[in-house]
PDB file of N, CA and C in Angstrom:
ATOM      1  N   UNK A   1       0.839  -1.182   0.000  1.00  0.00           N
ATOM      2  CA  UNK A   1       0.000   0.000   0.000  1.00  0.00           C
ATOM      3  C   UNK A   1       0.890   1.253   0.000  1.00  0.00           C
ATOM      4  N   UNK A   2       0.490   2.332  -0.928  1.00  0.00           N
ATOM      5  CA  UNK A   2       1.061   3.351  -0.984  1.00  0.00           C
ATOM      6  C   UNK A   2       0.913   4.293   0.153  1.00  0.00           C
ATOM      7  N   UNK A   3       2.250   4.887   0.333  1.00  0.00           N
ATOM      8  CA  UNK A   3       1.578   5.755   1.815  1.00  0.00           C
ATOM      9  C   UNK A   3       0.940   7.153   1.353  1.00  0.00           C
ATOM     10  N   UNK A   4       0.882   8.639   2.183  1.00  0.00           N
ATOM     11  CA  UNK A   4       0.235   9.283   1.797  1.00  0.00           C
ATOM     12  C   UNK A   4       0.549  10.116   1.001  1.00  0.00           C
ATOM     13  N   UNK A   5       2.154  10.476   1.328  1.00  0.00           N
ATOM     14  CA  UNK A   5       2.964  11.053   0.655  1.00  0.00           C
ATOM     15  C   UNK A   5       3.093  11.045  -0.700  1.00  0.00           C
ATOM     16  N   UNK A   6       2.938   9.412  -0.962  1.00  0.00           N
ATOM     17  CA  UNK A   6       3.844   8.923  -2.262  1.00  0.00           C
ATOM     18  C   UNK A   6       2.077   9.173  -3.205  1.00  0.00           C
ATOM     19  N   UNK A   7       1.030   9.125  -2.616  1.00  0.00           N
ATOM     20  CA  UNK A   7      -0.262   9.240  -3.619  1.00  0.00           C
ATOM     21  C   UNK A   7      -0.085  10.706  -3.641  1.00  0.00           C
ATOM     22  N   UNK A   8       0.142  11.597  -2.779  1.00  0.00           N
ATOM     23  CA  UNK A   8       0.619  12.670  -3.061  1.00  0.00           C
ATOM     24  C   UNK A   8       1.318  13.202  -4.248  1.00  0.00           C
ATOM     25  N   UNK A   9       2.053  12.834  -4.391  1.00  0.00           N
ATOM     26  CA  UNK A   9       3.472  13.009  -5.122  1.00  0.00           C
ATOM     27  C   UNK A   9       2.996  12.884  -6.779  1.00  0.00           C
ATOM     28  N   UNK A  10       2.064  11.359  -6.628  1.00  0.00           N
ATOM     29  CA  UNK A  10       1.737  11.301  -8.222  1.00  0.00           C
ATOM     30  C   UNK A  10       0.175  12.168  -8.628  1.00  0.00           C
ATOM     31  N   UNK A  11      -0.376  12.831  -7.228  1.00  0.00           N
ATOM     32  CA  UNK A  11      -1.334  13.382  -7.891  1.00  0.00           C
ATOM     33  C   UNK A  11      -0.516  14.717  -8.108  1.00  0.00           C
ATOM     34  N   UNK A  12      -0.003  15.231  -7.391  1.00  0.00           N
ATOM     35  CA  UNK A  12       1.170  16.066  -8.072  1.00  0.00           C
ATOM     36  C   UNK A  12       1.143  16.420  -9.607  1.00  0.00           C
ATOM     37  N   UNK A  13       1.766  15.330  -9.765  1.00  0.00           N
ATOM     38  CA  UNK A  13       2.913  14.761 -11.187  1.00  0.00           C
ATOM     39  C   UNK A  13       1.368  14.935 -11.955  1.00  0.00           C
ATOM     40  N   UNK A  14       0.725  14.402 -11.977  1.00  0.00           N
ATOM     41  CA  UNK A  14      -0.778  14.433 -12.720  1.00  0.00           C
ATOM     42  C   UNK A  14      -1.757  15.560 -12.818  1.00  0.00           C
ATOM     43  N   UNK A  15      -1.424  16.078 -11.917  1.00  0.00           N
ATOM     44  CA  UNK A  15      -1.932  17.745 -12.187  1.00  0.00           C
ATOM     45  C   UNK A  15      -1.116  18.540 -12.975  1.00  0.00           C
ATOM     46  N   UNK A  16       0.102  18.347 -12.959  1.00  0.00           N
ATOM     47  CA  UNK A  16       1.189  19.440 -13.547  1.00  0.00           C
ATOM     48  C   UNK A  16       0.983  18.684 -15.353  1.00  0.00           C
ATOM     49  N   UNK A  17       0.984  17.158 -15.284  1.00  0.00           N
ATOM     50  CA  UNK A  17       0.882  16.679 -16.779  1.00  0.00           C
ATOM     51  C   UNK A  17      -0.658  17.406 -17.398  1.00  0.00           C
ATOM     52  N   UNK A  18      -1.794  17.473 -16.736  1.00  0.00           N
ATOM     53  CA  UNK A  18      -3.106  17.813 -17.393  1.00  0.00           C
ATOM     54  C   UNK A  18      -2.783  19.248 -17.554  1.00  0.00           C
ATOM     55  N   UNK A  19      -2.320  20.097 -16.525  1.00  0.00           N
ATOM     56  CA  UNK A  19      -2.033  21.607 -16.613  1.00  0.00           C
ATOM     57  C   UNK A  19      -1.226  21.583 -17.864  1.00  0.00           C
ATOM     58  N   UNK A  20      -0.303  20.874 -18.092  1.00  0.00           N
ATOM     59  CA  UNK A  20       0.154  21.145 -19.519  1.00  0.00           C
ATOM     60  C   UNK A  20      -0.314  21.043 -20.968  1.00  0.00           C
ATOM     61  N   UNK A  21      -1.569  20.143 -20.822  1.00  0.00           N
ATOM     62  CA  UNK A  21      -1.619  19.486 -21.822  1.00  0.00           C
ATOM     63  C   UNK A  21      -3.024  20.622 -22.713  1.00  0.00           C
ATOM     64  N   UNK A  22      -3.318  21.442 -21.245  1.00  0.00           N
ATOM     65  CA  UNK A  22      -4.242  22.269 -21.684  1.00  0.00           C
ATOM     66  C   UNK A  22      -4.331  23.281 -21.611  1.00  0.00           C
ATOM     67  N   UNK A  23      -2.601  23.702 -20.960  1.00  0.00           N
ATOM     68  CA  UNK A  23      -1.834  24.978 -22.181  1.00  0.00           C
ATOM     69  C   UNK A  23      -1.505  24.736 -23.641  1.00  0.00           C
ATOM     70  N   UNK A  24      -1.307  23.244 -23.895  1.00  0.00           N
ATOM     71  CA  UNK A  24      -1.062  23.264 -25.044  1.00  0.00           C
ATOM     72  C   UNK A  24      -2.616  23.422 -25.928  1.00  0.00           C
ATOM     73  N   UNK A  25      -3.331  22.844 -25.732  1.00  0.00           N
ATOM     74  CA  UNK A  25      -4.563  22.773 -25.928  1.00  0.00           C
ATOM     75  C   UNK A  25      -4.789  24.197 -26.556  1.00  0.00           C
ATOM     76  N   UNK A  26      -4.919  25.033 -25.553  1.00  0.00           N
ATOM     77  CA  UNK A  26      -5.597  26.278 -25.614  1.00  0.00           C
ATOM     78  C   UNK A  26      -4.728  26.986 -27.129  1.00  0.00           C
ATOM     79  N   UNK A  27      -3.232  27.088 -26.424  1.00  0.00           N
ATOM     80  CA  UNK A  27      -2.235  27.741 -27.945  1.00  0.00           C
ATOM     81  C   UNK A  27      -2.860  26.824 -28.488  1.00  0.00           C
ATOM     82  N   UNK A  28      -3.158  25.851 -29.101  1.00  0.00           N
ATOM     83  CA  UNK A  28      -3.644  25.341 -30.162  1.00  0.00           C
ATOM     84  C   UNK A  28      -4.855  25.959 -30.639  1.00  0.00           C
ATOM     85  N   UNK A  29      -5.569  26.528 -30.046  1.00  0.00           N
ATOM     86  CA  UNK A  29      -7.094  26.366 -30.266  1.00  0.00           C
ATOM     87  C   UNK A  29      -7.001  27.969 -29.840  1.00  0.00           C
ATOM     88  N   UNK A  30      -5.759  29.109 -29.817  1.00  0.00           N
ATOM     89  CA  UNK A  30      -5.443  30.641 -30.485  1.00  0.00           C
ATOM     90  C   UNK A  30      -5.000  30.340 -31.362  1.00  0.00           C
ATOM     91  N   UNK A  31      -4.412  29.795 -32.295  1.00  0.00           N
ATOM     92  CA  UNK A  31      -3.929  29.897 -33.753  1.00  0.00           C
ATOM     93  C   UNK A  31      -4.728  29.991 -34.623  1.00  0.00           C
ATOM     94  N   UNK A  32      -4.895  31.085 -35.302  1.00  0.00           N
ATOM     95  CA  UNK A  32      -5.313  31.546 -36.404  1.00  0.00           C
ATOM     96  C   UNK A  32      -5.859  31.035 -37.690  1.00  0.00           C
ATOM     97  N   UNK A  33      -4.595  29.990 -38.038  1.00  0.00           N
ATOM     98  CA  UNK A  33      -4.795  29.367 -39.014  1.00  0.00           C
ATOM     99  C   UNK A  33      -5.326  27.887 -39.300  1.00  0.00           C
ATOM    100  N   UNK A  34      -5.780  26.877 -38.392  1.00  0.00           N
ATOM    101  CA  UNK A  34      -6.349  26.272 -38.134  1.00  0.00           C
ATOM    102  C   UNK A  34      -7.847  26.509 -38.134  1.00  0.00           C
ATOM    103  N   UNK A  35      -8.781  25.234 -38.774  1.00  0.00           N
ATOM    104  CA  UNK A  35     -10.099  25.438 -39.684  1.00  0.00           C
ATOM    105  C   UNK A  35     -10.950  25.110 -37.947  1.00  0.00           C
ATOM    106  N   UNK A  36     -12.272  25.534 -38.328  1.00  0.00           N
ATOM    107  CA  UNK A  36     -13.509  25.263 -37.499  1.00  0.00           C
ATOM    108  C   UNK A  36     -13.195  23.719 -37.411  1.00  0.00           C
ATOM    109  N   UNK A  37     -13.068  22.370 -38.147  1.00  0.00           N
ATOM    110  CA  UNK A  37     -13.293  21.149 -37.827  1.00  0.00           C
ATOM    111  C   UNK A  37     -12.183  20.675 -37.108  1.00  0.00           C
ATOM    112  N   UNK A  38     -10.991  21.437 -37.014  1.00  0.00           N
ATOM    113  CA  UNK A  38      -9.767  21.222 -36.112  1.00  0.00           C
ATOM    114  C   UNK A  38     -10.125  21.589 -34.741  1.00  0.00           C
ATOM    115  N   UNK A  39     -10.663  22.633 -34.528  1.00  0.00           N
ATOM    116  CA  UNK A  39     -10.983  23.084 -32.908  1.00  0.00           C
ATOM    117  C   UNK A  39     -11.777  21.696 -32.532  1.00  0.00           C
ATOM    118  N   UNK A  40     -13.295  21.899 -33.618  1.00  0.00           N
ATOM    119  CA  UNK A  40     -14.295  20.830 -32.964  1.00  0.00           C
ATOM    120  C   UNK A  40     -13.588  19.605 -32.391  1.00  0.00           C
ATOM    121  N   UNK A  41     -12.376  19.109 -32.778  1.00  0.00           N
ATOM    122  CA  UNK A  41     -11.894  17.849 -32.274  1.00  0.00           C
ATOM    123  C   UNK A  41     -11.098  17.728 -31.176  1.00  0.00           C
ATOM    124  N   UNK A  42     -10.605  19.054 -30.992  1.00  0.00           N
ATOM    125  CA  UNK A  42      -9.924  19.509 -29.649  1.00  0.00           C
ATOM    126  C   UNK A  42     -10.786  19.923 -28.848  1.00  0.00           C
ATOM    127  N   UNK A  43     -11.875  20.686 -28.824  1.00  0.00           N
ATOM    128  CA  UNK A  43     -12.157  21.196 -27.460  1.00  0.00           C
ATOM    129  C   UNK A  43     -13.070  19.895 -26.954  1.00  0.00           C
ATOM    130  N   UNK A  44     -13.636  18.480 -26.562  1.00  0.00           N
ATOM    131  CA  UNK A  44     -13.788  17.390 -26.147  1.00  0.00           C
ATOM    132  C   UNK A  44     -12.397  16.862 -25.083  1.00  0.00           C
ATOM    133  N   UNK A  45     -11.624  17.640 -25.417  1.00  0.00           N
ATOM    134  CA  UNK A  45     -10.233  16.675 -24.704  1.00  0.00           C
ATOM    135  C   UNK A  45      -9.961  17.914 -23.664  1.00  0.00           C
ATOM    136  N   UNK A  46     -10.437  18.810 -23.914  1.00  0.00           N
ATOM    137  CA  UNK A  46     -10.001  19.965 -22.885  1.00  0.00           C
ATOM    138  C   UNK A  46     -10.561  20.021 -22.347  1.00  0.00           C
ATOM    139  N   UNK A  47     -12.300  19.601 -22.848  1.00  0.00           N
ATOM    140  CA  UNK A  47     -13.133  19.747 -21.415  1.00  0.00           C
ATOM    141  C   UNK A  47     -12.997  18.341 -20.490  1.00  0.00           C
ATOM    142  N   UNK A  48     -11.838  17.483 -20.848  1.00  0.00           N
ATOM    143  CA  UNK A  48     -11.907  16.156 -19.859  1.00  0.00           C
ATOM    144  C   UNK A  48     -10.845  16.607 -19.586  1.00  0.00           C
ATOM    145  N   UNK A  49      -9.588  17.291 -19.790  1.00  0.00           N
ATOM    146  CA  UNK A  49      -8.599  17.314 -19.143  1.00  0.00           C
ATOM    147  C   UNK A  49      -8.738  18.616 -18.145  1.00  0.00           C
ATOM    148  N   UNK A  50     -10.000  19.485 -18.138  1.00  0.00           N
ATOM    149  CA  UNK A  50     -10.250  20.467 -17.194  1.00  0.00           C
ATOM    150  C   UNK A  50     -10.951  19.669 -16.288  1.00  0.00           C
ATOM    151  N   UNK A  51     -11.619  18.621 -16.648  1.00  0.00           N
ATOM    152  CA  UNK A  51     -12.240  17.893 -15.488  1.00  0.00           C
ATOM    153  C   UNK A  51     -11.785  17.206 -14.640  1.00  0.00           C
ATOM    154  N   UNK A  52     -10.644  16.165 -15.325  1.00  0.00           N
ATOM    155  CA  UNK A  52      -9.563  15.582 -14.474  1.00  0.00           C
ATOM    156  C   UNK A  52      -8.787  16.030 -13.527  1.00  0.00           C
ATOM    157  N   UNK A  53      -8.743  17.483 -14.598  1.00  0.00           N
ATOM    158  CA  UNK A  53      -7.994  18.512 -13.339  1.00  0.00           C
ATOM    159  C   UNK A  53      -8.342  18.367 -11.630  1.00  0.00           C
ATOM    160  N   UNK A  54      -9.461  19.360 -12.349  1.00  0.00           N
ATOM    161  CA  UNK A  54     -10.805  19.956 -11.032  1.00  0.00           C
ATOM    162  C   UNK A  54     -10.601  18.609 -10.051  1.00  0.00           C
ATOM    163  N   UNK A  55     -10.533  17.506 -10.511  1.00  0.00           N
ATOM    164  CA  UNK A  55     -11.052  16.519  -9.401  1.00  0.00           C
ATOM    165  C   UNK A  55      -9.614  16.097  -8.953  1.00  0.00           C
ATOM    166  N   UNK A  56      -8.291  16.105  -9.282  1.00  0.00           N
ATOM    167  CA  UNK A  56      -7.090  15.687  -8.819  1.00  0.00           C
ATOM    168  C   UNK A  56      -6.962  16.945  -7.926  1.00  0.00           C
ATOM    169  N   UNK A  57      -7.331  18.075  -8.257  1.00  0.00           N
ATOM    170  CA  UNK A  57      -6.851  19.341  -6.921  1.00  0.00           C
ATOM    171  C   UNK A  57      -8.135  18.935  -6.269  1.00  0.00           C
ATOM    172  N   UNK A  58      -8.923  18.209  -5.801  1.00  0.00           N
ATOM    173  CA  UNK A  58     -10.206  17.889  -4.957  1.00  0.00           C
ATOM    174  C   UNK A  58      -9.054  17.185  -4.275  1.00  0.00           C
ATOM    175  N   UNK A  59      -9.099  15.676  -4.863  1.00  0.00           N
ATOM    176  CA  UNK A  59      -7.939  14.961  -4.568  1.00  0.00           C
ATOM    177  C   UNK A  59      -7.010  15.356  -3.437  1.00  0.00           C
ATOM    178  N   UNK A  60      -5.915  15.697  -4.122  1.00  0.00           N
ATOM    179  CA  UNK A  60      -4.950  16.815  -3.733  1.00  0.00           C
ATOM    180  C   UNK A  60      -5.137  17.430  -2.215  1.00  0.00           C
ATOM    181  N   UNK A  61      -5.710  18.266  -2.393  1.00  0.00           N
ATOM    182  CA  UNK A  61      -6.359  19.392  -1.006  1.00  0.00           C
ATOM    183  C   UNK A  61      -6.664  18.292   0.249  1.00  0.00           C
ATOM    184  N   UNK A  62      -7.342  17.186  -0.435  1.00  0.00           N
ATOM    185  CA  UNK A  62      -8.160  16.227   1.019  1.00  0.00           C
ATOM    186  C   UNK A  62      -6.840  15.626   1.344  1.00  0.00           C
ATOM    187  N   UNK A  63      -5.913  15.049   0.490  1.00  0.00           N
ATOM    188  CA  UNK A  63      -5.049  14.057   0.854  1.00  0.00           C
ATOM    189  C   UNK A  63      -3.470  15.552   1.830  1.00  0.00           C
ATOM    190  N   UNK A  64      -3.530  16.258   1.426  1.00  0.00           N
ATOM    191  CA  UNK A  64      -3.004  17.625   1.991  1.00  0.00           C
ATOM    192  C   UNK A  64      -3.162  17.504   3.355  1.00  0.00           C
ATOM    193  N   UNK A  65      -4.580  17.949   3.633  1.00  0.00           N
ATOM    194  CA  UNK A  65      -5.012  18.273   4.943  1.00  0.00           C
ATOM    195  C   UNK A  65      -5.077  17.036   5.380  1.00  0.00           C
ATOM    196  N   UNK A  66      -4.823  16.117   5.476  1.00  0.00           N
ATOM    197  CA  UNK A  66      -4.929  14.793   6.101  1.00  0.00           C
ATOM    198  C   UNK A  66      -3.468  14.554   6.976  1.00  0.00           C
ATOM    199  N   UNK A  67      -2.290  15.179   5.826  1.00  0.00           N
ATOM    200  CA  UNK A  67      -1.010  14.932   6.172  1.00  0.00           C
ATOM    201  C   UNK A  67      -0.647  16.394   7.581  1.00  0.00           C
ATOM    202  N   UNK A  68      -1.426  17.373   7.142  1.00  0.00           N
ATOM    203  CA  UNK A  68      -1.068  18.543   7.735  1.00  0.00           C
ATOM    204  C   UNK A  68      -1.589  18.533   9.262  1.00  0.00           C
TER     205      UNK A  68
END
């Protein structure tokens, strides 16, 4: 069993990977030159990787105050 720290650590690591993925996201989806059917296929993945987010800093915060 993982202790609290170490689930810590990878919700961490998993917030900072989704935070990235939907900076990239977004510069993708300001570029100019890219058509209406290119966004439509991206913004589905941003609204799950904003969701994943939201719920790993839920995550996060409880497993926090547990240690604190």
């Amino acid at each position: 069993m993982k202790t609290t720290s170490e689930i810590m650590d990878e919700i961490c690591i998993s917030i900072c990977e989704i935070k990235s993925i939907m900076w990239c996201a977004r510069n993708i989806l300001n570029d100019d030159t890219l058509s209406n059917r290119e966004y439509s296929h991206l913004a589905p993945v941003i609204k799950i990787a904003e969701e994943k987010f939201d719920k790993l800093q839920d995550d996060f915060s409880v497993l926090e105050n547990k240690i604190q």
